[in-house]
N, C-alpha and C. Protein backbone atom coordinates (compact mmCIF):
# COMPACT_ATOMS: atom_id res chain seq x y z
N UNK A 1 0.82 -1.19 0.00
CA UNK A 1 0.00 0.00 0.00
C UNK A 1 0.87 1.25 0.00
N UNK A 2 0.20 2.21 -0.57
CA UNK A 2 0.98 3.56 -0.46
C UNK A 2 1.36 4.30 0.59
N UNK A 3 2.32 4.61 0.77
CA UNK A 3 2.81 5.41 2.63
C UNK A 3 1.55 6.45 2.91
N UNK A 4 1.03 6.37 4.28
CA UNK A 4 0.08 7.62 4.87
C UNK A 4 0.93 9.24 4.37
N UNK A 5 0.15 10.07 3.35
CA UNK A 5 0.62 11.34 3.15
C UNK A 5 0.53 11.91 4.75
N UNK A 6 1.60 12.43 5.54
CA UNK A 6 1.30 12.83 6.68
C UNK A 6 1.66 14.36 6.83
N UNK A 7 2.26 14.52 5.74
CA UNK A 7 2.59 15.88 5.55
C UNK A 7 1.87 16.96 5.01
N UNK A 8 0.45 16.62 4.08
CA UNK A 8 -0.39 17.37 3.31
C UNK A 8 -0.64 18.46 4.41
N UNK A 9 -0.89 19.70 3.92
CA UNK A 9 -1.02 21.02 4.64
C UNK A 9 -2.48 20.91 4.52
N UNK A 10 -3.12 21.90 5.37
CA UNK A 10 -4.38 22.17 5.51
C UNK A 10 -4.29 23.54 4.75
N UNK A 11 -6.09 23.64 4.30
CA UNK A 11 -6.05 25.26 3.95
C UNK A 11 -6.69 25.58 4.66
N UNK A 12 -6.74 27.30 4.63
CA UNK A 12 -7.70 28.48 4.87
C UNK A 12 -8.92 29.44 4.64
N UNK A 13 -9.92 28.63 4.62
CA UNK A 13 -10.82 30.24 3.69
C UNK A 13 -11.99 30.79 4.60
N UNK A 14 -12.77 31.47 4.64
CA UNK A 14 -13.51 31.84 5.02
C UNK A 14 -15.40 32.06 4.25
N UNK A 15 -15.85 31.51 5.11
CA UNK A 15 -17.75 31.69 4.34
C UNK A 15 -18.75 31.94 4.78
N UNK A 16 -19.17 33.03 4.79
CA UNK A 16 -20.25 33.70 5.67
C UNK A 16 -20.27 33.74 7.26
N UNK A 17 -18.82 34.64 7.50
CA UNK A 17 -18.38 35.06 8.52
C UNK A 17 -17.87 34.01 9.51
N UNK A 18 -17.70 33.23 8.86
CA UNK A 18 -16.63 31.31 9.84
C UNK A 18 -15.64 30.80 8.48
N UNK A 19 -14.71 30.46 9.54
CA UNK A 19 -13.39 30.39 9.52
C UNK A 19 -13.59 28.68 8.53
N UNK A 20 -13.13 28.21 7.59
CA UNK A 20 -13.24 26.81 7.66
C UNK A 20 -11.73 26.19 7.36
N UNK A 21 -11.17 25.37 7.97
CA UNK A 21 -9.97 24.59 7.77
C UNK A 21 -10.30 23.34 7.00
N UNK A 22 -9.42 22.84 6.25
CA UNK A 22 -9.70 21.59 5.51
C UNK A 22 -8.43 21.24 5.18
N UNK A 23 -8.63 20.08 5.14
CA UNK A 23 -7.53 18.73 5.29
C UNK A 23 -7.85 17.66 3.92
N UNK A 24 -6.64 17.10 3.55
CA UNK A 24 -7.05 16.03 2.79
C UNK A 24 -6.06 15.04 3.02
N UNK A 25 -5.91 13.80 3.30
CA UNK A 25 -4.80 13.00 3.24
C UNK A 25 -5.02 11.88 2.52
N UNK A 26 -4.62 10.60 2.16
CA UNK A 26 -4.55 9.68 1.32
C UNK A 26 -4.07 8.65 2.84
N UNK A 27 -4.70 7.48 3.33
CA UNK A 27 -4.10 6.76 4.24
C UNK A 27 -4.25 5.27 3.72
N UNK A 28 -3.14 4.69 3.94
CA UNK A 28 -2.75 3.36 3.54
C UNK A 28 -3.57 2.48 3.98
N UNK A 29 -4.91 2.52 4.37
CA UNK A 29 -5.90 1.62 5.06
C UNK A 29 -6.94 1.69 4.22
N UNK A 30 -7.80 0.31 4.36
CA UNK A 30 -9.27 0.15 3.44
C UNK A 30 -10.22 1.62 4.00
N UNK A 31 -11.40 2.08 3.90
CA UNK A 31 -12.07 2.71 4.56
C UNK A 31 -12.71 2.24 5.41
N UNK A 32 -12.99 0.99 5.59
CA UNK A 32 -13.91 0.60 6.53
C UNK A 32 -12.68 0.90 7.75
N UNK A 33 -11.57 0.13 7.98
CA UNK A 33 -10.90 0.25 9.04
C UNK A 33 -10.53 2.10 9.22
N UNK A 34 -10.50 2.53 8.30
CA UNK A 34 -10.37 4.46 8.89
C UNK A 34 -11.69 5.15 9.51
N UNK A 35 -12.48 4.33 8.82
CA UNK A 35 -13.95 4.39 9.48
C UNK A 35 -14.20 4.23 11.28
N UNK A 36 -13.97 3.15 11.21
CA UNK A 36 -13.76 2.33 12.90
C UNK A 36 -12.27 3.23 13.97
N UNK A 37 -11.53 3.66 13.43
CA UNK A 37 -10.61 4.33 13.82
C UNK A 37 -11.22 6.33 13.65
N UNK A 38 -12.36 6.50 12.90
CA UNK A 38 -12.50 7.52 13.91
C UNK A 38 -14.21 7.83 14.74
N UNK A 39 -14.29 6.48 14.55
CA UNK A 39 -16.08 6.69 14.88
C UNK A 39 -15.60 5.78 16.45
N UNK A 40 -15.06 4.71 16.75
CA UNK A 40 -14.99 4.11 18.00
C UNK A 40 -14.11 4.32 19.15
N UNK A 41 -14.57 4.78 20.19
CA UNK A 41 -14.46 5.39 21.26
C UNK A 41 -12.63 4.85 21.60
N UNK A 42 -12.50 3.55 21.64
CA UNK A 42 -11.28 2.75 22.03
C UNK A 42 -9.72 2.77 21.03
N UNK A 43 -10.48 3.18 19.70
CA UNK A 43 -9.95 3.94 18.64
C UNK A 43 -9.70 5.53 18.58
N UNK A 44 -10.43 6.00 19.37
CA UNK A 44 -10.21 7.64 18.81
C UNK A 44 -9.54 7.93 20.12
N UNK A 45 -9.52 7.31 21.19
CA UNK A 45 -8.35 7.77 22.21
C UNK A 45 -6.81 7.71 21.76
N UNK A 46 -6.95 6.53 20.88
CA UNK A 46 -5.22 7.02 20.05
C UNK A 46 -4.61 7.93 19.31
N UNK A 47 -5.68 8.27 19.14
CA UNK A 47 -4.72 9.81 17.92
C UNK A 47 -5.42 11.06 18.45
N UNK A 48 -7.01 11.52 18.92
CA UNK A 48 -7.44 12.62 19.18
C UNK A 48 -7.90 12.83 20.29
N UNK A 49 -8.50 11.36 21.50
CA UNK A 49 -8.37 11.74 22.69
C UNK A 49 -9.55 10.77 22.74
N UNK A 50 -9.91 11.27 24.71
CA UNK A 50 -11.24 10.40 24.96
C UNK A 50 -12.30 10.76 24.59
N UNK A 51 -13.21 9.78 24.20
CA UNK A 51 -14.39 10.11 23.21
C UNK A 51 -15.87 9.21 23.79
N UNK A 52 -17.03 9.93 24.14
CA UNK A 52 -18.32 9.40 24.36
C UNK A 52 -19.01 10.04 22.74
N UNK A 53 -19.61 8.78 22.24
CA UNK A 53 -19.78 8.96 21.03
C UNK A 53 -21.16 7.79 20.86
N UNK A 54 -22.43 8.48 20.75
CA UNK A 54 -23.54 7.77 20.28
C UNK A 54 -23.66 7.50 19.05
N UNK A 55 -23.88 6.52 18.56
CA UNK A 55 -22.91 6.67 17.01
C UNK A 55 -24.74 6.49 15.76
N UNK A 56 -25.31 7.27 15.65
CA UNK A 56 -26.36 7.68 15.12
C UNK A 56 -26.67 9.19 15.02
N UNK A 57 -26.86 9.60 13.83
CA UNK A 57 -27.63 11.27 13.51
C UNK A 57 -28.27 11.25 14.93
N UNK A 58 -28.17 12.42 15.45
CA UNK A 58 -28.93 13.29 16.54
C UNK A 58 -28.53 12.93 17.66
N UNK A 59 -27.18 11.89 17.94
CA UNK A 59 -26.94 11.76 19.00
C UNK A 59 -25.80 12.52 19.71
N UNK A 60 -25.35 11.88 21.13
CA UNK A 60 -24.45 13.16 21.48
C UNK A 60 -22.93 12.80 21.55
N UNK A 61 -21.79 13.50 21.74
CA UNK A 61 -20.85 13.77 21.42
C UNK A 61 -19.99 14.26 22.58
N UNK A 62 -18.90 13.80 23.18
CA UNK A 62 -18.19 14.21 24.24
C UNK A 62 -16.85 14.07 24.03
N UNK A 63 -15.79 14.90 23.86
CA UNK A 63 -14.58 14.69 23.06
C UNK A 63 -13.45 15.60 24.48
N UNK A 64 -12.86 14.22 25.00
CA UNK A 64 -12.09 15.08 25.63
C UNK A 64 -10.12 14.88 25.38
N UNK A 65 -9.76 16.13 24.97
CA UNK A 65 -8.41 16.31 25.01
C UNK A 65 -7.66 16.07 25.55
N UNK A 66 -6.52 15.10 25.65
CA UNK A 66 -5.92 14.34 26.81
C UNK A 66 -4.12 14.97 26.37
N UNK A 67 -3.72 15.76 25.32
CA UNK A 67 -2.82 16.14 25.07
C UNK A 67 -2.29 17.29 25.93
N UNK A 68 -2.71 17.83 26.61
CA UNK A 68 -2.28 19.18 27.59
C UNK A 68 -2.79 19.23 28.74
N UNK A 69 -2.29 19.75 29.90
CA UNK A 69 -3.05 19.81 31.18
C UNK A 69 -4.28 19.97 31.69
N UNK A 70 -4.89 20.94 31.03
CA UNK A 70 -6.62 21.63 30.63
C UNK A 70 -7.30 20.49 30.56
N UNK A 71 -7.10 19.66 29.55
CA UNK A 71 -7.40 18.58 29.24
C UNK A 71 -9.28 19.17 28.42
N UNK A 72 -9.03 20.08 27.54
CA UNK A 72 -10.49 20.83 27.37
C UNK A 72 -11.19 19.68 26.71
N UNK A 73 -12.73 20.21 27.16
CA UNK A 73 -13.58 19.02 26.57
C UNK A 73 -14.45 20.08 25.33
N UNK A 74 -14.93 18.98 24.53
CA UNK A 74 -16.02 19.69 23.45
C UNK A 74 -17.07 18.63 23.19
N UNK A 75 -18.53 19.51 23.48
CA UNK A 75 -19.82 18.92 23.89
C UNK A 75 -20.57 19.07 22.61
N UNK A 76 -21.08 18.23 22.27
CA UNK A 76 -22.22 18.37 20.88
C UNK A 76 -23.03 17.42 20.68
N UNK A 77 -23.30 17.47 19.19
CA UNK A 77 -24.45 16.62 18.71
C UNK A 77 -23.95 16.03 17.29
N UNK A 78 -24.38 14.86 17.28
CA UNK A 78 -23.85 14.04 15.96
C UNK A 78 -24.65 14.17 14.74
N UNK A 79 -24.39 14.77 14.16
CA UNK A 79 -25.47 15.74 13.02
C UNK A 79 -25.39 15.06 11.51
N UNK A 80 -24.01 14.16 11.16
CA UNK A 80 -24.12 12.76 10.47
C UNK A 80 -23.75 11.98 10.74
N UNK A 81 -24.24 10.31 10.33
CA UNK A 81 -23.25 9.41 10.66
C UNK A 81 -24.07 8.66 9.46
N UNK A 82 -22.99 8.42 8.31
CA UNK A 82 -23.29 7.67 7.14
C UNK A 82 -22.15 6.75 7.05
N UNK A 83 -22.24 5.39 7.62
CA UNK A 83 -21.20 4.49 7.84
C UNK A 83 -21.03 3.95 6.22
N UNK A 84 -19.60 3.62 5.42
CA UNK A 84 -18.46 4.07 5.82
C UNK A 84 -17.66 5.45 5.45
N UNK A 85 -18.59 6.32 5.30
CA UNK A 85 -18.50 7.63 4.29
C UNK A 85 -18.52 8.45 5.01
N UNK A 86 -19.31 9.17 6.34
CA UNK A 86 -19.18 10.49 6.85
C UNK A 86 -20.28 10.95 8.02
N UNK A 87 -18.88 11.10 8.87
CA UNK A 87 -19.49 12.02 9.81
C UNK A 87 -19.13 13.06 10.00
N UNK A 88 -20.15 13.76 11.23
CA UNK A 88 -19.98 14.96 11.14
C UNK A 88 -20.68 15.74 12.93
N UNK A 89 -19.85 16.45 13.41
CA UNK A 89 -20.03 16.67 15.24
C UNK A 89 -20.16 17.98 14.79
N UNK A 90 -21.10 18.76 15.70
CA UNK A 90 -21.39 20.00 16.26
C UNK A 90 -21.02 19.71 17.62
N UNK A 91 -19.96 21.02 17.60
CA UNK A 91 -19.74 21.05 18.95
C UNK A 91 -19.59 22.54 19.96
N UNK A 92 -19.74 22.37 20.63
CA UNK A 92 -19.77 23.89 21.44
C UNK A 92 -18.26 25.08 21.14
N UNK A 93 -17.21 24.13 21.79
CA UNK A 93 -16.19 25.04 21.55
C UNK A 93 -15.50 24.76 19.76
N UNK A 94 -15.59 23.92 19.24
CA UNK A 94 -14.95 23.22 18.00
C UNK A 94 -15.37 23.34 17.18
N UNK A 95 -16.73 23.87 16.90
CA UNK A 95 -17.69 23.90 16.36
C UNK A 95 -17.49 22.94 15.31
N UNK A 96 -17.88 23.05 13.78
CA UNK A 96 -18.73 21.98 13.25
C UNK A 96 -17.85 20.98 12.58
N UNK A 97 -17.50 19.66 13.01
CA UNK A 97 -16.16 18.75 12.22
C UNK A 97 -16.77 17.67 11.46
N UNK A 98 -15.84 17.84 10.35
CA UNK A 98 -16.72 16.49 9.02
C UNK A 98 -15.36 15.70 8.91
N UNK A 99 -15.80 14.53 8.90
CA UNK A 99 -14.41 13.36 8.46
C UNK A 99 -15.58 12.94 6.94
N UNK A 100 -15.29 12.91 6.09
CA UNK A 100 -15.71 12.28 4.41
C UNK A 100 -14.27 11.62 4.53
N UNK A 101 -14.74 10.10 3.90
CA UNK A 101 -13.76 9.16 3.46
C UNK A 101 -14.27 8.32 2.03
N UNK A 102 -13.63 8.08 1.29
CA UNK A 102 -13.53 7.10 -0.11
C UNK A 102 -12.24 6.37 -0.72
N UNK A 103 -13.17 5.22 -0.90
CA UNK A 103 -12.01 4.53 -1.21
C UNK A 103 -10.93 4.65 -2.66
N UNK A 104 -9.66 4.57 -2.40
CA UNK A 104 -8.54 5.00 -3.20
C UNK A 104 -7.97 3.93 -3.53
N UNK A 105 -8.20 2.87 -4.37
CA UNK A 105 -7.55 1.65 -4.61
C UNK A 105 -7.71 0.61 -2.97
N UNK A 106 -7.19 0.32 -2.88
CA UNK A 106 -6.54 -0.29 -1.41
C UNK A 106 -6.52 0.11 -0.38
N UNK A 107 -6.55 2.15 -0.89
CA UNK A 107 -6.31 3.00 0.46
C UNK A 107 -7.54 3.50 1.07
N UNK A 108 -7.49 4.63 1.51
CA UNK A 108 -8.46 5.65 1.65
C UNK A 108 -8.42 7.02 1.66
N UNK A 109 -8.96 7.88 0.83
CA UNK A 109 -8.95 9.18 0.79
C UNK A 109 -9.63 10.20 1.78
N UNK A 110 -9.39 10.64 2.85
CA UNK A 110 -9.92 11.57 3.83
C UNK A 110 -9.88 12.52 3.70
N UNK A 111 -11.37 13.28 4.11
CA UNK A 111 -11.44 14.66 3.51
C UNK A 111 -11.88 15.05 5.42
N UNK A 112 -10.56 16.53 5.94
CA UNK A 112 -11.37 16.63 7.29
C UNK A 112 -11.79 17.99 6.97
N UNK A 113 -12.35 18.54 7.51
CA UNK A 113 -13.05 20.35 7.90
C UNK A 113 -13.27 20.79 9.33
N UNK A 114 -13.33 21.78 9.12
CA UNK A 114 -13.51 21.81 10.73
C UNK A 114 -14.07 23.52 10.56
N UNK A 115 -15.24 23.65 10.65
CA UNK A 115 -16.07 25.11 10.57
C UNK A 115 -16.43 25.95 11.64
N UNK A 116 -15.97 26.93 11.73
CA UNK A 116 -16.46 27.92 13.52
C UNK A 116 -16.53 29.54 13.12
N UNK A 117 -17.18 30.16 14.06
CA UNK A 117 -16.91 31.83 13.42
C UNK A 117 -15.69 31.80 13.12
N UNK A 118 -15.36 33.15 12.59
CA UNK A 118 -14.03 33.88 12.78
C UNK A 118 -12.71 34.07 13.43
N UNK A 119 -11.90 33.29 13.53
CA UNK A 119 -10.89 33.52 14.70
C UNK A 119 -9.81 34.84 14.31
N UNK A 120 -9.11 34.88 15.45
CA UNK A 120 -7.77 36.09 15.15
C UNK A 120 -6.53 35.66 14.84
N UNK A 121 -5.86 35.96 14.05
CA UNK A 121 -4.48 35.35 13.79
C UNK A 121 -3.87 34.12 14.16
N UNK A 122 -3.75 34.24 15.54
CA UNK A 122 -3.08 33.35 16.03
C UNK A 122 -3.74 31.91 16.60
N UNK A 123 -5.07 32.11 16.74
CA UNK A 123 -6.25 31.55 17.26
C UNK A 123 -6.35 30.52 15.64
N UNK A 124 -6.16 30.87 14.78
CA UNK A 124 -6.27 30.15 13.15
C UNK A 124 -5.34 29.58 13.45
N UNK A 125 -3.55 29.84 13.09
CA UNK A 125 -2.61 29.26 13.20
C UNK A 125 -1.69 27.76 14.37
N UNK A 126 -2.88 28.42 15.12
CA UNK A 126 -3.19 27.45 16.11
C UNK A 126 -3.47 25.92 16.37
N UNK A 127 -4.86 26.10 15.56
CA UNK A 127 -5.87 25.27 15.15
C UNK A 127 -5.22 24.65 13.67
N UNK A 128 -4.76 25.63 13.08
CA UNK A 128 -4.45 24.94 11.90
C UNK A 128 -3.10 23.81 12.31
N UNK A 129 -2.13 24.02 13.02
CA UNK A 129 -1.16 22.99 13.30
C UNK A 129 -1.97 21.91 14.68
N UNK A 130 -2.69 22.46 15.11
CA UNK A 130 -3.33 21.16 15.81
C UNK A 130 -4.21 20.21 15.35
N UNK A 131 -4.90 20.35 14.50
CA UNK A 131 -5.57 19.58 13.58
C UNK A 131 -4.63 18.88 12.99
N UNK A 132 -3.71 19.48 12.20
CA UNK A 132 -2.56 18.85 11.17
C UNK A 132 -2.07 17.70 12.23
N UNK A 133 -1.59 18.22 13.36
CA UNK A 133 -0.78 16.94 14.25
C UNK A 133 -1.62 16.15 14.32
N UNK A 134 -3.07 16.08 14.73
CA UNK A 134 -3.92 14.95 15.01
C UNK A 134 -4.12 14.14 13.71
N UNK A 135 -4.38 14.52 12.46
CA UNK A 135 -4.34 14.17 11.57
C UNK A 135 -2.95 13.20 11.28
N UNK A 136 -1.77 13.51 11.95
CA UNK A 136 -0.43 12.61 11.65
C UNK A 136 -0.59 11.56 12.78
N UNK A 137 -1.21 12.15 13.85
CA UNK A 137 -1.31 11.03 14.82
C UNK A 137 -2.33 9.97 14.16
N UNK A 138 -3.68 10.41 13.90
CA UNK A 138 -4.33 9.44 13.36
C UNK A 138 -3.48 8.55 12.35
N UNK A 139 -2.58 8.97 11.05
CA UNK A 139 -1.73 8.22 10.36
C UNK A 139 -1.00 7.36 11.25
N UNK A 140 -0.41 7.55 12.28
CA UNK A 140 0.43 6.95 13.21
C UNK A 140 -0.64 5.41 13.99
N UNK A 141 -1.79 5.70 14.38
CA UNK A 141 -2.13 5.03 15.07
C UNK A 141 -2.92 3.64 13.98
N UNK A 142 -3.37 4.14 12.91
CA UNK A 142 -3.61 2.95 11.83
C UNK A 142 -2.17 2.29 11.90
N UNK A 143 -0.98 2.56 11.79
CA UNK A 143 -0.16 1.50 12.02
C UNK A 143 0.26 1.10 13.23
N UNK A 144 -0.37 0.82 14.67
CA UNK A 144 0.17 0.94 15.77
C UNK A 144 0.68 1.38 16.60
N UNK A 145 0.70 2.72 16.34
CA UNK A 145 1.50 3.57 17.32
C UNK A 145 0.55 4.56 17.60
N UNK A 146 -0.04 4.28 19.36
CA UNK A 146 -0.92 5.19 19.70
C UNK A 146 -0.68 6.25 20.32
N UNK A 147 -0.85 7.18 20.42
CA UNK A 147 -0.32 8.57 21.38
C UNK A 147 -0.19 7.74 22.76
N UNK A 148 1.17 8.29 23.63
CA UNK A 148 1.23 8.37 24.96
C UNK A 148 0.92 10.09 25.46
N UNK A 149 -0.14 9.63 25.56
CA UNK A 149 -1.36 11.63 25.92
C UNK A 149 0.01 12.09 27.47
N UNK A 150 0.44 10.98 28.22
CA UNK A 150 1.26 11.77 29.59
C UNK A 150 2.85 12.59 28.43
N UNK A 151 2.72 12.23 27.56
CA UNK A 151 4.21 12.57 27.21
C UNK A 151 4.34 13.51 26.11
N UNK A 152 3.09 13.81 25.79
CA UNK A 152 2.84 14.35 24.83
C UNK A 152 2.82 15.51 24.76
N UNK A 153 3.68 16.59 25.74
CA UNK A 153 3.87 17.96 25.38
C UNK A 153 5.56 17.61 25.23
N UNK A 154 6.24 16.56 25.99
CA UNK A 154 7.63 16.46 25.90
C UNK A 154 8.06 16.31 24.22
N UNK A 155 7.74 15.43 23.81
CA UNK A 155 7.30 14.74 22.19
C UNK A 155 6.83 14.89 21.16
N UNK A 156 5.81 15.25 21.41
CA UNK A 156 5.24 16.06 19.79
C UNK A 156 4.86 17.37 20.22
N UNK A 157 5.03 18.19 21.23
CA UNK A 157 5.00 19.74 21.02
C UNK A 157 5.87 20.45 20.08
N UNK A 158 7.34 20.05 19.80
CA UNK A 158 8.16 20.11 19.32
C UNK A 158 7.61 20.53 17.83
N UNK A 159 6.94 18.80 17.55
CA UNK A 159 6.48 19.45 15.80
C UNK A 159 5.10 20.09 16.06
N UNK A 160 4.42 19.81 16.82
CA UNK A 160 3.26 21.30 16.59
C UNK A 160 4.01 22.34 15.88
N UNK A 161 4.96 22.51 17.22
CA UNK A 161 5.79 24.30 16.66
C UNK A 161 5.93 24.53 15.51
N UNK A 162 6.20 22.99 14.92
CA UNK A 162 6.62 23.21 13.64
C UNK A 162 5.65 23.49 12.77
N UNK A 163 4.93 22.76 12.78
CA UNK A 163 3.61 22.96 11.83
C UNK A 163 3.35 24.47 11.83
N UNK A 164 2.91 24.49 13.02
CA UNK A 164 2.36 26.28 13.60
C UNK A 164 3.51 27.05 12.34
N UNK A 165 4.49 27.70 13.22
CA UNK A 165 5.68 28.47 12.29
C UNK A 165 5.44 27.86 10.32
N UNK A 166 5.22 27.04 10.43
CA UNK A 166 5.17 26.67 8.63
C UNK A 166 3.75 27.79 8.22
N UNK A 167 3.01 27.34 9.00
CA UNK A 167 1.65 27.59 8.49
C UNK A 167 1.71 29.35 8.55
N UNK A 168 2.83 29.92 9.83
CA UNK A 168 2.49 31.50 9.73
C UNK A 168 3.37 31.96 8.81
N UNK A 169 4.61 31.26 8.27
CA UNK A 169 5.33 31.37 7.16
C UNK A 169 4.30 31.26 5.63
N UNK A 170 3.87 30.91 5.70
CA UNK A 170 2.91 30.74 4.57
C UNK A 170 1.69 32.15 4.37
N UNK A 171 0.60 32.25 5.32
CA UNK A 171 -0.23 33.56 6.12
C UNK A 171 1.23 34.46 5.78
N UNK A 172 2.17 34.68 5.99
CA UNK A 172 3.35 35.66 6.17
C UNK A 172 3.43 35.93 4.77
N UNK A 173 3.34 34.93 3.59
CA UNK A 173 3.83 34.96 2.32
C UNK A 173 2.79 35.40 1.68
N UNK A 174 1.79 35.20 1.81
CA UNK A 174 0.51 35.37 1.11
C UNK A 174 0.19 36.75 1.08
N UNK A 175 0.27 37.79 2.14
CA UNK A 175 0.23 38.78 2.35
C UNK A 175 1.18 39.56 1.00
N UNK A 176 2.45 39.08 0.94
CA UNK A 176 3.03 39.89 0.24
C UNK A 176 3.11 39.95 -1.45
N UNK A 177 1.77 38.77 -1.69
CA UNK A 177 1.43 38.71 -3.13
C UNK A 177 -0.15 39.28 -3.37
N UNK A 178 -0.08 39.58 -4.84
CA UNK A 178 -1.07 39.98 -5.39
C UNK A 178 -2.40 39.26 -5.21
N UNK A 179 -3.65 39.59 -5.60
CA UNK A 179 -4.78 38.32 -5.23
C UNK A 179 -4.54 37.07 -6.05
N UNK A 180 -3.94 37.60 -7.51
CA UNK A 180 -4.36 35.94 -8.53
C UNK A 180 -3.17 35.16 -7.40
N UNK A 181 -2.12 35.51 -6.82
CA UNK A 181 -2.03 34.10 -6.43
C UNK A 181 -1.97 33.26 -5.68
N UNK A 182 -3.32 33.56 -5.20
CA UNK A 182 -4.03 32.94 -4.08
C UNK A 182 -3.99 31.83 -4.85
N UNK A 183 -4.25 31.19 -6.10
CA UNK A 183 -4.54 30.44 -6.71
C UNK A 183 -3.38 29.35 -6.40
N UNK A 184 -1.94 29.81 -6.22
CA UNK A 184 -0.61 28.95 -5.91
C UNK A 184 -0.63 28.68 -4.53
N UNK A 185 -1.20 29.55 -3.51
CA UNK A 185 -0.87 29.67 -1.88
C UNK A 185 -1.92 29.59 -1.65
N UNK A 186 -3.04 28.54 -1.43
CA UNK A 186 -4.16 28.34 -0.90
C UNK A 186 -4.22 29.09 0.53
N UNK A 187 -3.48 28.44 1.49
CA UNK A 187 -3.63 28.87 2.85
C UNK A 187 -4.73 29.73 3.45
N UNK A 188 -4.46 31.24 3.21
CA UNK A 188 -5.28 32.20 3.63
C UNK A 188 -6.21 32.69 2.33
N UNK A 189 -7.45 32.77 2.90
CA UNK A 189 -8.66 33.49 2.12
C UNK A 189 -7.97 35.04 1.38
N UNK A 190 -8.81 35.65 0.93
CA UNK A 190 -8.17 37.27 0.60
C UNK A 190 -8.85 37.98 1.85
N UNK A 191 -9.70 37.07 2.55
CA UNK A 191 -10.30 38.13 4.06
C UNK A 191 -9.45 37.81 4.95
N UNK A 192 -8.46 37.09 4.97
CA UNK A 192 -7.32 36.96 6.24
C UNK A 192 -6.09 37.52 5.62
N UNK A 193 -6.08 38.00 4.37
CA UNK A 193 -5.08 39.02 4.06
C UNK A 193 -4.48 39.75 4.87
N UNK A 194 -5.18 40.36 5.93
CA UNK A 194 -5.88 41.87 6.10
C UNK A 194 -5.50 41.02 7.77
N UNK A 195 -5.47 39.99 8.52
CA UNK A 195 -5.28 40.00 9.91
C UNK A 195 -3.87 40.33 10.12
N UNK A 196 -3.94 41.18 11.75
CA UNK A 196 -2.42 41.58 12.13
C UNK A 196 -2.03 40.77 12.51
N UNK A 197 -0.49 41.15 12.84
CA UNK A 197 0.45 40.25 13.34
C UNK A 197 -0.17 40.25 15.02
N UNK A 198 -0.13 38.94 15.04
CA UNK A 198 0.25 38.59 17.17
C UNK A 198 1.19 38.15 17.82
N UNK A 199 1.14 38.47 19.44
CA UNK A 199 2.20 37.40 19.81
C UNK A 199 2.35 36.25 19.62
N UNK A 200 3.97 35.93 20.00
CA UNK A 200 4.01 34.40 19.81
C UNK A 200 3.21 33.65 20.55
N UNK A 201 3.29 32.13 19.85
CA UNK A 201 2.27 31.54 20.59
C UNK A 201 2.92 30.91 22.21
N UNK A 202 1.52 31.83 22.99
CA UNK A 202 1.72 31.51 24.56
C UNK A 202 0.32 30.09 24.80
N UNK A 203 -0.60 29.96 24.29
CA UNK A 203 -1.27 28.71 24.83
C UNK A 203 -1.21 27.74 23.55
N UNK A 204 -1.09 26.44 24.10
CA UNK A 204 -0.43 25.24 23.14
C UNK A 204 -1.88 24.56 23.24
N UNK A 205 -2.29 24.56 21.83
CA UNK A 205 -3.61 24.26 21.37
C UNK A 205 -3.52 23.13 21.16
N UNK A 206 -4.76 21.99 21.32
CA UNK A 206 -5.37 20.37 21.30
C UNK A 206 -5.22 20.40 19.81
């Protein structure tokens, strides 16, 4: 099978005043098993955390973060569940997350999003390298290797940073080109053109 793309970047755009991030990766697994790895509770503690998960449209949703001290939780409602193709959580602080999956030969093609108002600079850049890491963790844990959540600011904070700094290197670059070529630098919308610079990052985002 083909290696998990673990590196694909997320983009940036914005649509009727919310922020939307999107992801795409290619993972070396059938869909049914990427399926079960993010819909089952015993499964999704390996790559994104602890999870109460009614697994039917209209049910509820309890997602708690085991990567940082806070340990923040996000409360919702399960608004799809089309087994082996797509779900989708409303959630209070996270607001609205879609996993779409199809099959790619042998593999599976994952499409993630993740929709909320508006954030500020750094509040995007944030989110955008924490998603990305969970997304490599999920690659990681289809082959056996599940997050150790106690060790996990020693260990992979490291590449958060990294991600983060890539992603404001990018937001950094975009700024200093014309609109057509948004078309080469997906990243930022032409409405995040226009956000200021912030401090560095002081809280280390799930």
């Amino acid at each position: 099978m083909t290696a998990n793309l673990r590196q694909a970047d997320g983009t940036l755009g914005t649509s009727g005043g919310r922020d939307v991030l999107r992801y795409e990766r290619r993972l070396s697994h059938p869909v049914e098993r990427v399926w079960r790895a993010i819909t089952e509770p015993e499964e999704i503690v390996q790559w994104l955390g602890e999870a109460e998960l009614e697994p039917v449209e209209g049910g509820t949703v309890i997602l708690r973060w085991l990567n940082t001290p806070e340990q923040t939780v996000a409360r919702g409602t399960v608004t799809a569940f089309d087994p082996p193709r797509a779900l989708e959580l409303s959630t209070d602080i996270h607001g609205i997350l879609r996993w779409e999956l199809e099959a790619d030969g042998d593999a599976c093609r994952l499409i993630f999003t993740a929709s909320y108002p508006e954030k500020d600079e750094e509040t995007r850049l944030s989110l955008l390298a924490g998603w990305h890491i969970h997304l490599d963790h999920l690659a990681d844990a289809l082959e056996g290797r599940a997050q150790d959540w106690p060790r996990w600011m020693d260990e992979q904070l490291p590449r958060w940073q990294e991600h983060h700094d890539r992603y404001a290197a990018r937001v950094a670059r975009s700024r200093s080109q014309p609109p057509f070529a948004f078309a080469q630098e997906p990243l930022a919308s032409r409405s995040a053109t226009t956000m200021t610079s912030s401090e560095k990052v002081r809280r280390k985002t799930e």
